[in-house]
Protein backbone atom coordinates (compact mmCIF):
# COMPACT_ATOMS: atom_id res chain seq x y z
CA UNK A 1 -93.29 -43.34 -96.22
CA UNK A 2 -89.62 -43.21 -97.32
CA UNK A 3 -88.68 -44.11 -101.07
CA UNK A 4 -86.63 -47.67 -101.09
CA UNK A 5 -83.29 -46.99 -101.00
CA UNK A 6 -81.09 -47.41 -104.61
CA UNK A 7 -77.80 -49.01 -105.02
CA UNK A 8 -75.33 -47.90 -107.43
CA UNK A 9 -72.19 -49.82 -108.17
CA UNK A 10 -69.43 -48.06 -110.44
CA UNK A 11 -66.34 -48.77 -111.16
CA UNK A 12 -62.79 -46.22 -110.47
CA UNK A 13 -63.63 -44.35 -113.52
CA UNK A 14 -67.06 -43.69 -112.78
CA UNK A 15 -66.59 -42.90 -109.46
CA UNK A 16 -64.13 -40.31 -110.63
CA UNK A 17 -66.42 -39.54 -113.21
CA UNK A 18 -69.38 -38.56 -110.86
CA UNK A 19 -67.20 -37.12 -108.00
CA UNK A 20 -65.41 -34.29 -110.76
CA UNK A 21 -68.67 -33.98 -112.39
CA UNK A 22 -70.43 -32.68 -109.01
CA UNK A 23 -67.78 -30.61 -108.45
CA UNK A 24 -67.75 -28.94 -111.67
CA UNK A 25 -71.64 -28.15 -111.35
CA UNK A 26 -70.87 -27.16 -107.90
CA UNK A 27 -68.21 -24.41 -109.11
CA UNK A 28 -70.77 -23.42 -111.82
CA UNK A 29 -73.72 -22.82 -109.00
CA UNK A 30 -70.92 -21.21 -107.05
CA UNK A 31 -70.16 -18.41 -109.59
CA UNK A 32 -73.80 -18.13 -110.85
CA UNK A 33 -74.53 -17.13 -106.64
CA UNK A 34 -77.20 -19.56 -106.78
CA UNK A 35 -77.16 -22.43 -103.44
CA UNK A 36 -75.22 -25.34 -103.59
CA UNK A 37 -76.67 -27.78 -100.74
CA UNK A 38 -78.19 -30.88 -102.83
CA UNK A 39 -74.79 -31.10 -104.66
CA UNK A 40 -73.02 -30.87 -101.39
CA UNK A 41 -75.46 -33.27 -99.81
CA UNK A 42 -74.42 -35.50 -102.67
CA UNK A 43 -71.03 -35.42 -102.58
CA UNK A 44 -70.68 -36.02 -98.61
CA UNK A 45 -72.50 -39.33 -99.64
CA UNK A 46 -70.90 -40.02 -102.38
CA UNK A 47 -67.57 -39.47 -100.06
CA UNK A 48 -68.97 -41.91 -97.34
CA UNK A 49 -69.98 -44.36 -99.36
CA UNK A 50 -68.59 -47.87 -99.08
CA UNK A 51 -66.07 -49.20 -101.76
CA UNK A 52 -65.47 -52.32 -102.75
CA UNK A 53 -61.98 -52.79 -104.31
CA UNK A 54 -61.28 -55.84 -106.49
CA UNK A 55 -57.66 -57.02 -107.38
């Protein structure tokens, strides 16, 4: 049985937040030669995810 999927609204600045964050671990895995698929895995999501933009 799958877990229920979770929904996380942020705003610009946590979405930049996150997105520079994962990156900055990633670089860190990168240079310590240890695998960097989960982080990856997150940040194609995190890339495809929908955004809502309110003016």
């Amino acid at each position: 049985m799958r877990p229920p999927k979770r929904i996380v609204i942020l705003s610009s600045a946590e979405y930049q937040l996150l997105f520079y964050g994962l990156l900055h671990f990633r670089n860190k895995l990168i240079q310590q030669g240890r695998y960097t698929d989960a982080v990856d895995e997150l940040l194609i999501k995190l890339q495809k995810a929908r955004r809502c933009r309110h003016g």
